[in-house]
PDB file of N, CA and C in Angstrom:
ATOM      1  N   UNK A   1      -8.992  21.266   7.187  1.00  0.00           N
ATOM      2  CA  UNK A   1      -8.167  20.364   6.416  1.00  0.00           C
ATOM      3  C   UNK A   1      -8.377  20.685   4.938  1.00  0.00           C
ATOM      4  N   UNK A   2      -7.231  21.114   4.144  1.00  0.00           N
ATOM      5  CA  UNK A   2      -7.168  21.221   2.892  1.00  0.00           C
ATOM      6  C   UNK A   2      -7.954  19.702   2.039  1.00  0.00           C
ATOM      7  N   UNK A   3      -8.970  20.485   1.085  1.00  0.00           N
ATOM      8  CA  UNK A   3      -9.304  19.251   0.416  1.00  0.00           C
ATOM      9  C   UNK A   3      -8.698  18.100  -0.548  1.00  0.00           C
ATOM     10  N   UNK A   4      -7.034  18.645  -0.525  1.00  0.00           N
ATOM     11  CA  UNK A   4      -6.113  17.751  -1.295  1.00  0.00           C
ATOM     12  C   UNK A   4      -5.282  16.849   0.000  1.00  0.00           C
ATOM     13  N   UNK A   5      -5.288  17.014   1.078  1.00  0.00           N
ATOM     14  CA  UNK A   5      -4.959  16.738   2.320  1.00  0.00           C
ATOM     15  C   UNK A   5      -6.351  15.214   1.882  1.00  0.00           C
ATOM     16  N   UNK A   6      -7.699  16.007   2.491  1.00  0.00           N
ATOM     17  CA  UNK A   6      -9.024  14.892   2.794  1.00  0.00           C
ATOM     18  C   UNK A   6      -8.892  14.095   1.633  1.00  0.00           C
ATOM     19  N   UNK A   7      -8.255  13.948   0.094  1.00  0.00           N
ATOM     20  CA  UNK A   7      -8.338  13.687  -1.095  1.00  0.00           C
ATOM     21  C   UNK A   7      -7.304  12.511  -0.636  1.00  0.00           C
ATOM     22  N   UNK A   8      -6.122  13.359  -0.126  1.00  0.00           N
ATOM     23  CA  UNK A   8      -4.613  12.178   0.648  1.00  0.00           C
ATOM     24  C   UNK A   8      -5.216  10.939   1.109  1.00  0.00           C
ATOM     25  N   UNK A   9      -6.304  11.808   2.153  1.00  0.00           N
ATOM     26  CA  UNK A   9      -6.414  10.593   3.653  1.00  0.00           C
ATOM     27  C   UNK A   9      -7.449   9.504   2.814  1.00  0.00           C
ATOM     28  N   UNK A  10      -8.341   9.876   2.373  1.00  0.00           N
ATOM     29  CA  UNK A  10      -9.694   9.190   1.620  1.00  0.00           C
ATOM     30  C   UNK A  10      -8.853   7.927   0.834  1.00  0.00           C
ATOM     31  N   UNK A  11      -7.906   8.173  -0.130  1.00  0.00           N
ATOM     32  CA  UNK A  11      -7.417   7.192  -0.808  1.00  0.00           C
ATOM     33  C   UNK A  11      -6.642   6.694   0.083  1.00  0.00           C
ATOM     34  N   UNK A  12      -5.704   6.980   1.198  1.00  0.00           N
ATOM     35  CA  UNK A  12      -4.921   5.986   1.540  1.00  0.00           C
ATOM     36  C   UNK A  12      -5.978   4.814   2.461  1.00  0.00           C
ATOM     37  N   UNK A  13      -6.796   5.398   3.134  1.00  0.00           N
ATOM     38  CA  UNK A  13      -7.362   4.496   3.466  1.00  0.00           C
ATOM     39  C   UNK A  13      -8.410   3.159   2.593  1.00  0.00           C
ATOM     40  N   UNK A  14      -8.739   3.701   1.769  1.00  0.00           N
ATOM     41  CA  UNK A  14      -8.566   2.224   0.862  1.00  0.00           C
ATOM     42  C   UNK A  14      -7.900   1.514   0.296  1.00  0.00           C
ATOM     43  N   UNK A  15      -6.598   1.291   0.894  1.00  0.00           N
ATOM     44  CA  UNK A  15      -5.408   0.071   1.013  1.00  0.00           C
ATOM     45  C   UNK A  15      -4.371   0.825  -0.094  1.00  0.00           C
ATOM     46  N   UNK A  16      -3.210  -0.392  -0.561  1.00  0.00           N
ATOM     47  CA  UNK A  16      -2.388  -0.268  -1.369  1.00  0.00           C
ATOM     48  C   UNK A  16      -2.405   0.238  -2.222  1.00  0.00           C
ATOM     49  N   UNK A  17      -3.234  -0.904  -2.997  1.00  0.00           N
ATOM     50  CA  UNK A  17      -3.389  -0.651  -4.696  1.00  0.00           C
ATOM     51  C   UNK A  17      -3.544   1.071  -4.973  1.00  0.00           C
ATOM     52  N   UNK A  18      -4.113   1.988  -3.961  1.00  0.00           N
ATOM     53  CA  UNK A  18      -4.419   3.470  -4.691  1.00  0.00           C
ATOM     54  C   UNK A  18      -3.461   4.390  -4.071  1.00  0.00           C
ATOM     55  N   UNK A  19      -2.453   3.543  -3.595  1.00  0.00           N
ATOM     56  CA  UNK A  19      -1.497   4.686  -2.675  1.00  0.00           C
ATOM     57  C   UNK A  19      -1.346   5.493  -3.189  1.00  0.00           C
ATOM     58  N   UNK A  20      -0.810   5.187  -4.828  1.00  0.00           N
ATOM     59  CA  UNK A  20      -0.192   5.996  -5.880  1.00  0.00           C
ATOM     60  C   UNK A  20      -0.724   7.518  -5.937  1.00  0.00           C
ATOM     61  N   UNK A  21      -2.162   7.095  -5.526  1.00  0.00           N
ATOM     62  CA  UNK A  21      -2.798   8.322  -5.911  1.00  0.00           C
ATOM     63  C   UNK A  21      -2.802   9.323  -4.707  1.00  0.00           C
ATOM     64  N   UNK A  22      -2.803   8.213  -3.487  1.00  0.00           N
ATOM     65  CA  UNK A  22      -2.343   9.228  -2.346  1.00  0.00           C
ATOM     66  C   UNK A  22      -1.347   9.939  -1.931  1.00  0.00           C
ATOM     67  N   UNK A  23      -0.101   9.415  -2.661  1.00  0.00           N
ATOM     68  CA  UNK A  23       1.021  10.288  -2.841  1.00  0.00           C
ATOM     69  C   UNK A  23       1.329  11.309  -3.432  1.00  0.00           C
ATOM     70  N   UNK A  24       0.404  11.322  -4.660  1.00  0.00           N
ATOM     71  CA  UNK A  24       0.465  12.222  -5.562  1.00  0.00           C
ATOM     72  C   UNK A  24      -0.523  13.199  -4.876  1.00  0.00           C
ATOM     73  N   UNK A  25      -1.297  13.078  -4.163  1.00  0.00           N
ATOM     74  CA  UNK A  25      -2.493  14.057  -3.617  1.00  0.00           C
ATOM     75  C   UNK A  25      -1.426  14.875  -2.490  1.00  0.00           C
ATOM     76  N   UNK A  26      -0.380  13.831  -1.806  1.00  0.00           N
ATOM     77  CA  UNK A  26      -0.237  14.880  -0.566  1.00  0.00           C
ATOM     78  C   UNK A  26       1.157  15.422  -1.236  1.00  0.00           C
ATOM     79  N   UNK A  27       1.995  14.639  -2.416  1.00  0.00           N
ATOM     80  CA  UNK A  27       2.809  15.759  -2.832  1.00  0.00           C
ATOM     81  C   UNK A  27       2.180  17.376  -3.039  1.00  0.00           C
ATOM     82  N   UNK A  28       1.130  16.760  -3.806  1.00  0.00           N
ATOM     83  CA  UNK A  28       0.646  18.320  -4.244  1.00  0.00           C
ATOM     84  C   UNK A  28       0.493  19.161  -3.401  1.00  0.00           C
ATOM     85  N   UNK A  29      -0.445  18.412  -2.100  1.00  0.00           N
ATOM     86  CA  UNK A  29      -0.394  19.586  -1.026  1.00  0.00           C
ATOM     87  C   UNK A  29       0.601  19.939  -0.854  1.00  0.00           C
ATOM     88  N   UNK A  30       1.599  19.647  -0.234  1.00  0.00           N
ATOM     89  CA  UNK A  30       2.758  19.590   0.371  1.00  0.00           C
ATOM     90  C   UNK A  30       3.312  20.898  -0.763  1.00  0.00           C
ATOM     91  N   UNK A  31       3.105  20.844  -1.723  1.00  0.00           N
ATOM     92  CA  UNK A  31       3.581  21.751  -3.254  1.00  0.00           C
ATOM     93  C   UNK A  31       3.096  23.356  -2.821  1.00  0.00           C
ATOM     94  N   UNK A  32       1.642  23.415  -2.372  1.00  0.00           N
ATOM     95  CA  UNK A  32       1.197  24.470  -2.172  1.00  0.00           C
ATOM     96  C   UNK A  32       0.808  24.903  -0.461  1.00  0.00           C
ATOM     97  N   UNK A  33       1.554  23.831   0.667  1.00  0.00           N
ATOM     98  CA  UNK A  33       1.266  24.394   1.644  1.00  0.00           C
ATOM     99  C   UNK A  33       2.518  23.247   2.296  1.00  0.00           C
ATOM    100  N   UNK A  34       3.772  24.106   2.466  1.00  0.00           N
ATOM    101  CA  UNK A  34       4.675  22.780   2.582  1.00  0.00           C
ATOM    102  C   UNK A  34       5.197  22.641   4.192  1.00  0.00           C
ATOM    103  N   UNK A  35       4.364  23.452   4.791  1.00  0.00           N
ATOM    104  CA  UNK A  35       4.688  23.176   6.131  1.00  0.00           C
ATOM    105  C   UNK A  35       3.063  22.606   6.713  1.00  0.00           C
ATOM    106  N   UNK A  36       2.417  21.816   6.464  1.00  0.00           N
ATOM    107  CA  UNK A  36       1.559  21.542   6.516  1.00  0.00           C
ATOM    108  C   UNK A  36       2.025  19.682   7.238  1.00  0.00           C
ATOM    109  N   UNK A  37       1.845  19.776   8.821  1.00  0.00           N
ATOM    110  CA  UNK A  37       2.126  18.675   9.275  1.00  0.00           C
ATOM    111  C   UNK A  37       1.536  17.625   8.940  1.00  0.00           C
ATOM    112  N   UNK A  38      -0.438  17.613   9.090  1.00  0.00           N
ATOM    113  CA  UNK A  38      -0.802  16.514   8.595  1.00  0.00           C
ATOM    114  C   UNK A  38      -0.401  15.729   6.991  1.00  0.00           C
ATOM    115  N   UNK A  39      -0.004  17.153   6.140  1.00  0.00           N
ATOM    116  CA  UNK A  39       0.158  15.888   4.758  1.00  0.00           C
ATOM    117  C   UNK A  39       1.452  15.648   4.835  1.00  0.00           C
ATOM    118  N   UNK A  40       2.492  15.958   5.622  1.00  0.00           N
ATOM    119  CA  UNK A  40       3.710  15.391   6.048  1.00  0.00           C
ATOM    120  C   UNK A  40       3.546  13.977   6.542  1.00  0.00           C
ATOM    121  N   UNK A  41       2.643  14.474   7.371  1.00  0.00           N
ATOM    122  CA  UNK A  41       2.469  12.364   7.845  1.00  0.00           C
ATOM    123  C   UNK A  41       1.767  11.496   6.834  1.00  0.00           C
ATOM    124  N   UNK A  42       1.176  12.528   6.322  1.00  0.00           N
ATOM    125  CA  UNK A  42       0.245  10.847   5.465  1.00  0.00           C
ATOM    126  C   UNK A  42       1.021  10.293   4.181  1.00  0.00           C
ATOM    127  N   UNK A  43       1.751  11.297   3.961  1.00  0.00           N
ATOM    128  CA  UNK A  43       2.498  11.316   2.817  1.00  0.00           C
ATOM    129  C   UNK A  43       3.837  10.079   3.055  1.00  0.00           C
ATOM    130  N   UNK A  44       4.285  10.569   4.233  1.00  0.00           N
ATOM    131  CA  UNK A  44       5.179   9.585   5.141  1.00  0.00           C
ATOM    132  C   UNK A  44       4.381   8.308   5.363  1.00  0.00           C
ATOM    133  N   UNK A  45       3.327   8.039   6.082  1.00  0.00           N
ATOM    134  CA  UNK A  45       2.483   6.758   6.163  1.00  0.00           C
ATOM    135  C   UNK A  45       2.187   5.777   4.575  1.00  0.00           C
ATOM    136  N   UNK A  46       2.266   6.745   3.832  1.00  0.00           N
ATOM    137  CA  UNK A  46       1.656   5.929   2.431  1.00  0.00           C
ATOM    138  C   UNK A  46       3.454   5.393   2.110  1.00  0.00           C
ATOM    139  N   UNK A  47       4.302   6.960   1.998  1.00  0.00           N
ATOM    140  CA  UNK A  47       5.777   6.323   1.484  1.00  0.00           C
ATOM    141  C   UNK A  47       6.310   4.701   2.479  1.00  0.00           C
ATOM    142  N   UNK A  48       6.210   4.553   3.633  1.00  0.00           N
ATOM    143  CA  UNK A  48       6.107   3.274   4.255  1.00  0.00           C
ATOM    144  C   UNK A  48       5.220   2.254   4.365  1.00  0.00           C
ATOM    145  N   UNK A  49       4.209   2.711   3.722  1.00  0.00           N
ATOM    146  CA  UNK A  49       3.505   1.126   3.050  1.00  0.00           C
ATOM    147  C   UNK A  49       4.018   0.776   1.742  1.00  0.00           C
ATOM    148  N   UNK A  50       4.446   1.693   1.093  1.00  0.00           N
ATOM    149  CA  UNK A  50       4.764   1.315  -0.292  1.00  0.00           C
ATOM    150  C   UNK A  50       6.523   0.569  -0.176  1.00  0.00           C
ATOM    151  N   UNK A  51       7.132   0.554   1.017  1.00  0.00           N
ATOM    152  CA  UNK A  51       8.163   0.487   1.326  1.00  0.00           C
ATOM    153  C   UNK A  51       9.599   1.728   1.050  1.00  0.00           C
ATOM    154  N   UNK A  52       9.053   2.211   0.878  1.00  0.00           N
ATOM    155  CA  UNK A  52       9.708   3.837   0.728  1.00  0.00           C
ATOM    156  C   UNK A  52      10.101   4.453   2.394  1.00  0.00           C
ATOM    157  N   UNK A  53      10.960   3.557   2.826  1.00  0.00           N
ATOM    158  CA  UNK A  53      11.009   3.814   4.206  1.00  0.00           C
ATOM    159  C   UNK A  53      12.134   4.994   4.210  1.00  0.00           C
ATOM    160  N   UNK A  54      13.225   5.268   3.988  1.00  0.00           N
ATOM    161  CA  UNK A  54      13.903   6.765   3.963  1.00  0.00           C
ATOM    162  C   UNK A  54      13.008   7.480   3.564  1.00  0.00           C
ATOM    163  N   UNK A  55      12.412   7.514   2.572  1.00  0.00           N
ATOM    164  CA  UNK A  55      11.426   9.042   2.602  1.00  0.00           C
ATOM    165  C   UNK A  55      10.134   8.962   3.360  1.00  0.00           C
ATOM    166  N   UNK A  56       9.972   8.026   3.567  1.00  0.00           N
ATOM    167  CA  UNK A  56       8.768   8.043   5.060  1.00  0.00           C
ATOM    168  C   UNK A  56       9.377   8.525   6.349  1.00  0.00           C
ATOM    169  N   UNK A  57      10.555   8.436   6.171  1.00  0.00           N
ATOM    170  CA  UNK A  57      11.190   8.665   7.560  1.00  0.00           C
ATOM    171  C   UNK A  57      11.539  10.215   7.624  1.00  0.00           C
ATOM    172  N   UNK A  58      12.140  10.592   6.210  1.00  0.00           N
ATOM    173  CA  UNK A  58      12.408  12.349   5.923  1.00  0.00           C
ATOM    174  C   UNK A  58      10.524  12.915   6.013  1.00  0.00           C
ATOM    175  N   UNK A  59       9.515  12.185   5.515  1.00  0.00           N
ATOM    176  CA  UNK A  59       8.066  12.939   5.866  1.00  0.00           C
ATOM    177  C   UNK A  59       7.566  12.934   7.381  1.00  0.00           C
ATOM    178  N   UNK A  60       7.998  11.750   7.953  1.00  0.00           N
ATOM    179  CA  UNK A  60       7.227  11.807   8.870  1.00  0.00           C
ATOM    180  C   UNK A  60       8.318  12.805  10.144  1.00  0.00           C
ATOM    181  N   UNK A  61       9.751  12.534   9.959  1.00  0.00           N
ATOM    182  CA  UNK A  61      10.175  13.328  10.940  1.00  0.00           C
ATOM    183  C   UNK A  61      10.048  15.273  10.392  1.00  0.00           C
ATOM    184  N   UNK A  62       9.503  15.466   9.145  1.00  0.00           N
ATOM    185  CA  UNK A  62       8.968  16.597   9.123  1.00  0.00           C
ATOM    186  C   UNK A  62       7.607  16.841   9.873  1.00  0.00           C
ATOM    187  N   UNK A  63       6.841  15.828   9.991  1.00  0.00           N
ATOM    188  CA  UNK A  63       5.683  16.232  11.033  1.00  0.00           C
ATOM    189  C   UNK A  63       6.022  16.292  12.342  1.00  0.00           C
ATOM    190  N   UNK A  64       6.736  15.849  12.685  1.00  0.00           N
ATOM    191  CA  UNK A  64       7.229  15.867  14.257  1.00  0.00           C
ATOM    192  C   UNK A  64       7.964  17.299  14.296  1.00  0.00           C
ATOM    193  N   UNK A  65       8.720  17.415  13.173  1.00  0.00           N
ATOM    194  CA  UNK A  65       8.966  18.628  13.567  1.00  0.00           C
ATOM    195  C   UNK A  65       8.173  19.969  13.701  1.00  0.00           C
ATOM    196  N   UNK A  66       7.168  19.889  12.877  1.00  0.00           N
ATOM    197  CA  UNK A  66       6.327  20.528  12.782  1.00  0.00           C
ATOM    198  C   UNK A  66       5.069  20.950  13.419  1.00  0.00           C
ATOM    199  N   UNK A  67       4.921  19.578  14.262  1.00  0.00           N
ATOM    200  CA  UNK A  67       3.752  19.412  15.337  1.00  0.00           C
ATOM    201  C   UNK A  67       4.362  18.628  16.063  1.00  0.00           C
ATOM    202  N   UNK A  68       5.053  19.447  17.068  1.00  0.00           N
ATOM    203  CA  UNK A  68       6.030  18.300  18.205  1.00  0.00           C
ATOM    204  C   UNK A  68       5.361  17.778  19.323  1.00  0.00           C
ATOM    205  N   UNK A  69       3.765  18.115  19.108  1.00  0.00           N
ATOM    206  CA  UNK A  69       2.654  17.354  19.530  1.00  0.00           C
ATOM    207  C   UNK A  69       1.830  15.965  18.990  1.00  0.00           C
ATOM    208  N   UNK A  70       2.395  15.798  17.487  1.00  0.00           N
ATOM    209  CA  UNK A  70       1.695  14.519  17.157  1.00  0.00           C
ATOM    210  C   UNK A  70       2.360  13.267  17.573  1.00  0.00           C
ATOM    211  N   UNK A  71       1.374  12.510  18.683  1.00  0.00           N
ATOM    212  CA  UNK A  71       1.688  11.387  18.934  1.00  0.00           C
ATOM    213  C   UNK A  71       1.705  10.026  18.016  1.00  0.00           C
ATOM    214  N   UNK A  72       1.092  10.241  17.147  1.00  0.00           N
ATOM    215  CA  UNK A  72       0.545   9.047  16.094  1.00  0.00           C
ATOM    216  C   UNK A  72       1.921   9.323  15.049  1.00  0.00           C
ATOM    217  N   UNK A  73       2.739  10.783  14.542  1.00  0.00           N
ATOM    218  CA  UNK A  73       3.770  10.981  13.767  1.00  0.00           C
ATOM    219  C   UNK A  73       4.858  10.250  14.784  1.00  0.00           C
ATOM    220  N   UNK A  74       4.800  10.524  15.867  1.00  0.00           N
ATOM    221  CA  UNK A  74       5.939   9.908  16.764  1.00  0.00           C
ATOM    222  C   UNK A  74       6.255   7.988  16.576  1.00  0.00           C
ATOM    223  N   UNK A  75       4.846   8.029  16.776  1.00  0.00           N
ATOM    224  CA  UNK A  75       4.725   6.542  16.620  1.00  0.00           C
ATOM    225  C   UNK A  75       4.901   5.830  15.079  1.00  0.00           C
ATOM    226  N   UNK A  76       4.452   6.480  14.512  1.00  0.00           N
ATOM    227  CA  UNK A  76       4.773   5.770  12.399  1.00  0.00           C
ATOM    228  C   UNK A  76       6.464   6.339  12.511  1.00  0.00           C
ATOM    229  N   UNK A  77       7.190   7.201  13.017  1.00  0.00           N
ATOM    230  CA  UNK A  77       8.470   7.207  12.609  1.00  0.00           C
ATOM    231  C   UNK A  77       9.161   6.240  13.704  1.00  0.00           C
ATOM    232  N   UNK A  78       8.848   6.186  14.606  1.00  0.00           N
ATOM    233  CA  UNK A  78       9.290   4.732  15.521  1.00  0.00           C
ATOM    234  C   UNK A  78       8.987   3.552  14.878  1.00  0.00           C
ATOM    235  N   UNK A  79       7.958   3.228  14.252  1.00  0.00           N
ATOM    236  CA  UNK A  79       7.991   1.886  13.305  1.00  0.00           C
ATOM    237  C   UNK A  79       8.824   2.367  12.005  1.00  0.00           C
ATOM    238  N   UNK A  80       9.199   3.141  11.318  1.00  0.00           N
ATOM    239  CA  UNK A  80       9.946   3.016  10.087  1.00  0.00           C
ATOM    240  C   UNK A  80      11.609   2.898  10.554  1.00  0.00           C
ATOM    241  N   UNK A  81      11.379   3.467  11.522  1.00  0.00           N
ATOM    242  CA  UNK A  81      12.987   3.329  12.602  1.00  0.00           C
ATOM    243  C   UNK A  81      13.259   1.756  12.617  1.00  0.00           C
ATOM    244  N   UNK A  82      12.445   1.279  13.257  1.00  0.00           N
ATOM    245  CA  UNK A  82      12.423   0.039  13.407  1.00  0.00           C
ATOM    246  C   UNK A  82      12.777  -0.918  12.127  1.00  0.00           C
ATOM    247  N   UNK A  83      12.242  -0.651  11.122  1.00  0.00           N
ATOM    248  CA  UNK A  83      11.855  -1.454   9.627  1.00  0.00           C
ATOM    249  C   UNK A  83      13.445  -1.095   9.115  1.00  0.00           C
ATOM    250  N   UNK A  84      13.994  -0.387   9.416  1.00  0.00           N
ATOM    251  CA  UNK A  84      15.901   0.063   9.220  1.00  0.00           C
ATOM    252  C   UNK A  84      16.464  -0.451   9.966  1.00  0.00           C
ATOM    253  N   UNK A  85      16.122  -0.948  11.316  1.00  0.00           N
ATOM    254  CA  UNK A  85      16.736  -1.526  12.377  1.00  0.00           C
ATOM    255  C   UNK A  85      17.700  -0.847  13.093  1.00  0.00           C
ATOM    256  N   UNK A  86      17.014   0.895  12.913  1.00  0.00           N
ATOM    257  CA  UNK A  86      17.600   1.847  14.318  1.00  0.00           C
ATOM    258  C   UNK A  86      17.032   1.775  15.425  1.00  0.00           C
ATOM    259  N   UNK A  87      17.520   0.606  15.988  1.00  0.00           N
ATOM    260  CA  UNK A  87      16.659   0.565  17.378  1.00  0.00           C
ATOM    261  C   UNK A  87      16.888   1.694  18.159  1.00  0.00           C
ATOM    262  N   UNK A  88      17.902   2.587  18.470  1.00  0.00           N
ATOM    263  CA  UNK A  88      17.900   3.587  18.802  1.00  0.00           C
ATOM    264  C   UNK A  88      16.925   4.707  18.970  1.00  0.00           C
ATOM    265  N   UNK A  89      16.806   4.793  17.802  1.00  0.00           N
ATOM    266  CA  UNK A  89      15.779   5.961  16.746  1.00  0.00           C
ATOM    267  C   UNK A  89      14.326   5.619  17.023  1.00  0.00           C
ATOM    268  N   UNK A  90      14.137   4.289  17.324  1.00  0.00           N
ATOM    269  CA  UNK A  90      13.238   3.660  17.560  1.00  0.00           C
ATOM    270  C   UNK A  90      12.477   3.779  18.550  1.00  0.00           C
ATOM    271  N   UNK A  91      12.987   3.313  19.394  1.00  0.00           N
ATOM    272  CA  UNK A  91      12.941   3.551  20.955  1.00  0.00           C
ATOM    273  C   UNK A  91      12.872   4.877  21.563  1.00  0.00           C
ATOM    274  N   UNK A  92      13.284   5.822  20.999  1.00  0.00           N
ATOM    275  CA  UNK A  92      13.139   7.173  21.327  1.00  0.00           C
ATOM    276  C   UNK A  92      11.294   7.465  20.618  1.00  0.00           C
ATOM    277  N   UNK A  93      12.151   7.561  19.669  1.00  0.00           N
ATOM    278  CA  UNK A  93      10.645   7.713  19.024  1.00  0.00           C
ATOM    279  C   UNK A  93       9.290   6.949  19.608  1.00  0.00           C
ATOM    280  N   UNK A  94       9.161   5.717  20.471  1.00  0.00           N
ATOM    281  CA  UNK A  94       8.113   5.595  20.859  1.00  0.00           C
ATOM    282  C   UNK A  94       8.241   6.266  22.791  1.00  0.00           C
ATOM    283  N   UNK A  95       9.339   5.855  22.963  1.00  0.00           N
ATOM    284  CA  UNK A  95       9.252   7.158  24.177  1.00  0.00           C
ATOM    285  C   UNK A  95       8.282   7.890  24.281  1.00  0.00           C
ATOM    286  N   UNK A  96       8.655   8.837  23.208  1.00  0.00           N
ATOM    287  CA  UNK A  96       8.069  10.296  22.817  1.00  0.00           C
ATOM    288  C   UNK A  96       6.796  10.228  22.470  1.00  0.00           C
ATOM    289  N   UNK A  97       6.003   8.882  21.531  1.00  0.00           N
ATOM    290  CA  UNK A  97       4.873   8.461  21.280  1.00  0.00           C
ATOM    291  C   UNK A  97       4.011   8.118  22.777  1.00  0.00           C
ATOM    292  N   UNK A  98       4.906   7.627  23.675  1.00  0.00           N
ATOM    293  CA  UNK A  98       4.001   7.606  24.932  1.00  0.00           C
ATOM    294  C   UNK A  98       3.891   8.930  25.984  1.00  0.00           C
ATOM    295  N   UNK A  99       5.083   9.194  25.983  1.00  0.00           N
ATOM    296  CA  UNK A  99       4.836  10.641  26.520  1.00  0.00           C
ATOM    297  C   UNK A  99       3.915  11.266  26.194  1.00  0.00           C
ATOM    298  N   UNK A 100       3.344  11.362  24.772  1.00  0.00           N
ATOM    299  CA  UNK A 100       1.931  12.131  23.987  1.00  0.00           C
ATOM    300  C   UNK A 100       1.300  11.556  24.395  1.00  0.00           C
ATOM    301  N   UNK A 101       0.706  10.787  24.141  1.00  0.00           N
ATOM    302  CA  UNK A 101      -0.503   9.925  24.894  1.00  0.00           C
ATOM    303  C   UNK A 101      -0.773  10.167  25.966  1.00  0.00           C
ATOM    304  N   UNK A 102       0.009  10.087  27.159  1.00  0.00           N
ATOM    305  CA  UNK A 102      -0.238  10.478  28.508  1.00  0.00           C
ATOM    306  C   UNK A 102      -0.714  12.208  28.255  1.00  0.00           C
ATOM    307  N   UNK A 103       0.247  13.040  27.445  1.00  0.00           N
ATOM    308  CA  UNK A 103      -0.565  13.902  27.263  1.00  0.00           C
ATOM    309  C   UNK A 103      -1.943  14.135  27.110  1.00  0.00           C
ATOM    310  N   UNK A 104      -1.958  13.720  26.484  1.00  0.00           N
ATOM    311  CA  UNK A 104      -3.253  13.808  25.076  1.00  0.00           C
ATOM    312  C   UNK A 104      -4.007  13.453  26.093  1.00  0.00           C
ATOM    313  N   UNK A 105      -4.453  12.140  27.014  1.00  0.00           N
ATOM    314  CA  UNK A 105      -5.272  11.892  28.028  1.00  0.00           C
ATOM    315  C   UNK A 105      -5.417  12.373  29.001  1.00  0.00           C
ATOM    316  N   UNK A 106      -4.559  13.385  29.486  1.00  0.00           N
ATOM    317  CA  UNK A 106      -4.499  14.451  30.826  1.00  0.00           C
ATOM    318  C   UNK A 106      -5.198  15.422  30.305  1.00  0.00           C
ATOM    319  N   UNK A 107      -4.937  16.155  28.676  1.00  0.00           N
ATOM    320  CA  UNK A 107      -5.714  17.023  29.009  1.00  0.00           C
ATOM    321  C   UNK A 107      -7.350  16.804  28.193  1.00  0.00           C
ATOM    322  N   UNK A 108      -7.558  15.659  27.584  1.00  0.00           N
ATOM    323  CA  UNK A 108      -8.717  15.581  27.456  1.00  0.00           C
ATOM    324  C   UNK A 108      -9.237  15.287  28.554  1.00  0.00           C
ATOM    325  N   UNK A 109      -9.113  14.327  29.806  1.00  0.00           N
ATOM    326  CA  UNK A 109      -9.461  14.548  31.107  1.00  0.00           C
ATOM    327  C   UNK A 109      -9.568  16.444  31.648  1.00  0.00           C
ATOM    328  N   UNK A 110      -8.991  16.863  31.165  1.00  0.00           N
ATOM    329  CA  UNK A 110      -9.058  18.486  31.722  1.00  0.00           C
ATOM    330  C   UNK A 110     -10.495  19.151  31.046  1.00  0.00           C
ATOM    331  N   UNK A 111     -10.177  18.531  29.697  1.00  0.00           N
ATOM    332  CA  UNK A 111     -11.525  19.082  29.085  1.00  0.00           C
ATOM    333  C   UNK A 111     -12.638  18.525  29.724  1.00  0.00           C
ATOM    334  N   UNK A 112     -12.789  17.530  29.361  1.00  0.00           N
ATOM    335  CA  UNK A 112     -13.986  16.483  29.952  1.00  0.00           C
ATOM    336  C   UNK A 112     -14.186  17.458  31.154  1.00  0.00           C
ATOM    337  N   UNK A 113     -13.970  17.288  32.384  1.00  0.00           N
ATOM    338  CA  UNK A 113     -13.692  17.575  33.622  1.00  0.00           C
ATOM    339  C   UNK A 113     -14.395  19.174  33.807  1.00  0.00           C
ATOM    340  N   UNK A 114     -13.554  20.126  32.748  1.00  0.00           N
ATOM    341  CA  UNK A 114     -14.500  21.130  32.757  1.00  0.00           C
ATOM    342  C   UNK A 114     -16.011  21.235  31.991  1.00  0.00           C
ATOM    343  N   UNK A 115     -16.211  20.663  31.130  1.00  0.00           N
ATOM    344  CA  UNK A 115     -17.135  20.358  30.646  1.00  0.00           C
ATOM    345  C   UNK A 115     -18.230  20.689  31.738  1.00  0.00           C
ATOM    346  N   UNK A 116     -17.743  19.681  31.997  1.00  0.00           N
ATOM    347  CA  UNK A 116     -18.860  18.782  33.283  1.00  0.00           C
ATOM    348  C   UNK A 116     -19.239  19.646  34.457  1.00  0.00           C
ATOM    349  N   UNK A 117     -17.966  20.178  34.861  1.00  0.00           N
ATOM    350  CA  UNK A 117     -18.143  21.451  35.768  1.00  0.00           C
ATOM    351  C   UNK A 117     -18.910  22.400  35.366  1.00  0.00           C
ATOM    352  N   UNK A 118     -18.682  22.901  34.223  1.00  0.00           N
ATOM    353  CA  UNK A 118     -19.799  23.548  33.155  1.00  0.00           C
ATOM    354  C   UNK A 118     -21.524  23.689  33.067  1.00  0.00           C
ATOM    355  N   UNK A 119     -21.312  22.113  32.718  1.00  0.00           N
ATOM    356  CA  UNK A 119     -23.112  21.467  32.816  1.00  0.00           C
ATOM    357  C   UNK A 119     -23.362  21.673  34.097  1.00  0.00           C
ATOM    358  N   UNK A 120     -22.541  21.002  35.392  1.00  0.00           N
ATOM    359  CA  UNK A 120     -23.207  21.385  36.630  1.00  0.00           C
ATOM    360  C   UNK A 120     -23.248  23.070  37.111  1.00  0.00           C
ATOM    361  N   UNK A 121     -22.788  23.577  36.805  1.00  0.00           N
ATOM    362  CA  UNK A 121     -23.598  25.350  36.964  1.00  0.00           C
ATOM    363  C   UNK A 121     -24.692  25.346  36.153  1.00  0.00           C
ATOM    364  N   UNK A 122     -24.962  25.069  35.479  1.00  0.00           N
ATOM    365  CA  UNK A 122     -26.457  25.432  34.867  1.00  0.00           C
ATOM    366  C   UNK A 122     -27.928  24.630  35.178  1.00  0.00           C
TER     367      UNK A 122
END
């Protein structure tokens, strides 16, 4: 993870008041690495707390496009869908947020699973 990315995530997670600065952290990334899914989403997550919901919605459906594996991007653009009142858009979008999940838990079960198979040969 780019350290202007960890710079993104660090400030957004201490609430509102410093979004400002988290926006400005993942523009920048975004400036020098612009296909970069994670600061697509956070960048998108901060633009929809700040109520910047069209451009949360243009960031975050760039992470989906970009990682048509992130379940958590699926899910923040299904709530900004929602906050427009595309239930449509909405509803798909968490579809797709559960479909990942079931992913995501099949194959960490796969991992786990070999793991374990692993430890028991030795």
């Amino acid at each position: 993870m780019s350290s202007w990315l960890r710079y993104s995530l660090q400030w957004l997670i201490l609430g509102a008041p410093v979004l400002i600065v988290a926006v400005g952290a993942a523009e920048k990334c975004l400036s020098l690495v612009p296909r970069m899914p994670n600061a697509h989403y956070y960048l998108g997550v901060a633009y929809s707390e700040q109520g910047r919901i069209d451009e949360a919605i243009k960031e975050l459906d760039s992470s989906v496009h970009l990682d048509r594996k992130c379940a958590l991007a699926c899910f923040q653009l299904g709530k900004a869908y929602r906050k427009i009142g595309d239930k449509g858009k909405a509803d798909e979008c968490m579809r797709k947020f559960g479909e990942l999940s079931l992913e995501d838990k099949s194959e960490e079960r796969e991992r786990r699973d070999s793991f374990l198979q692993g430890l028991a040969r030795h």
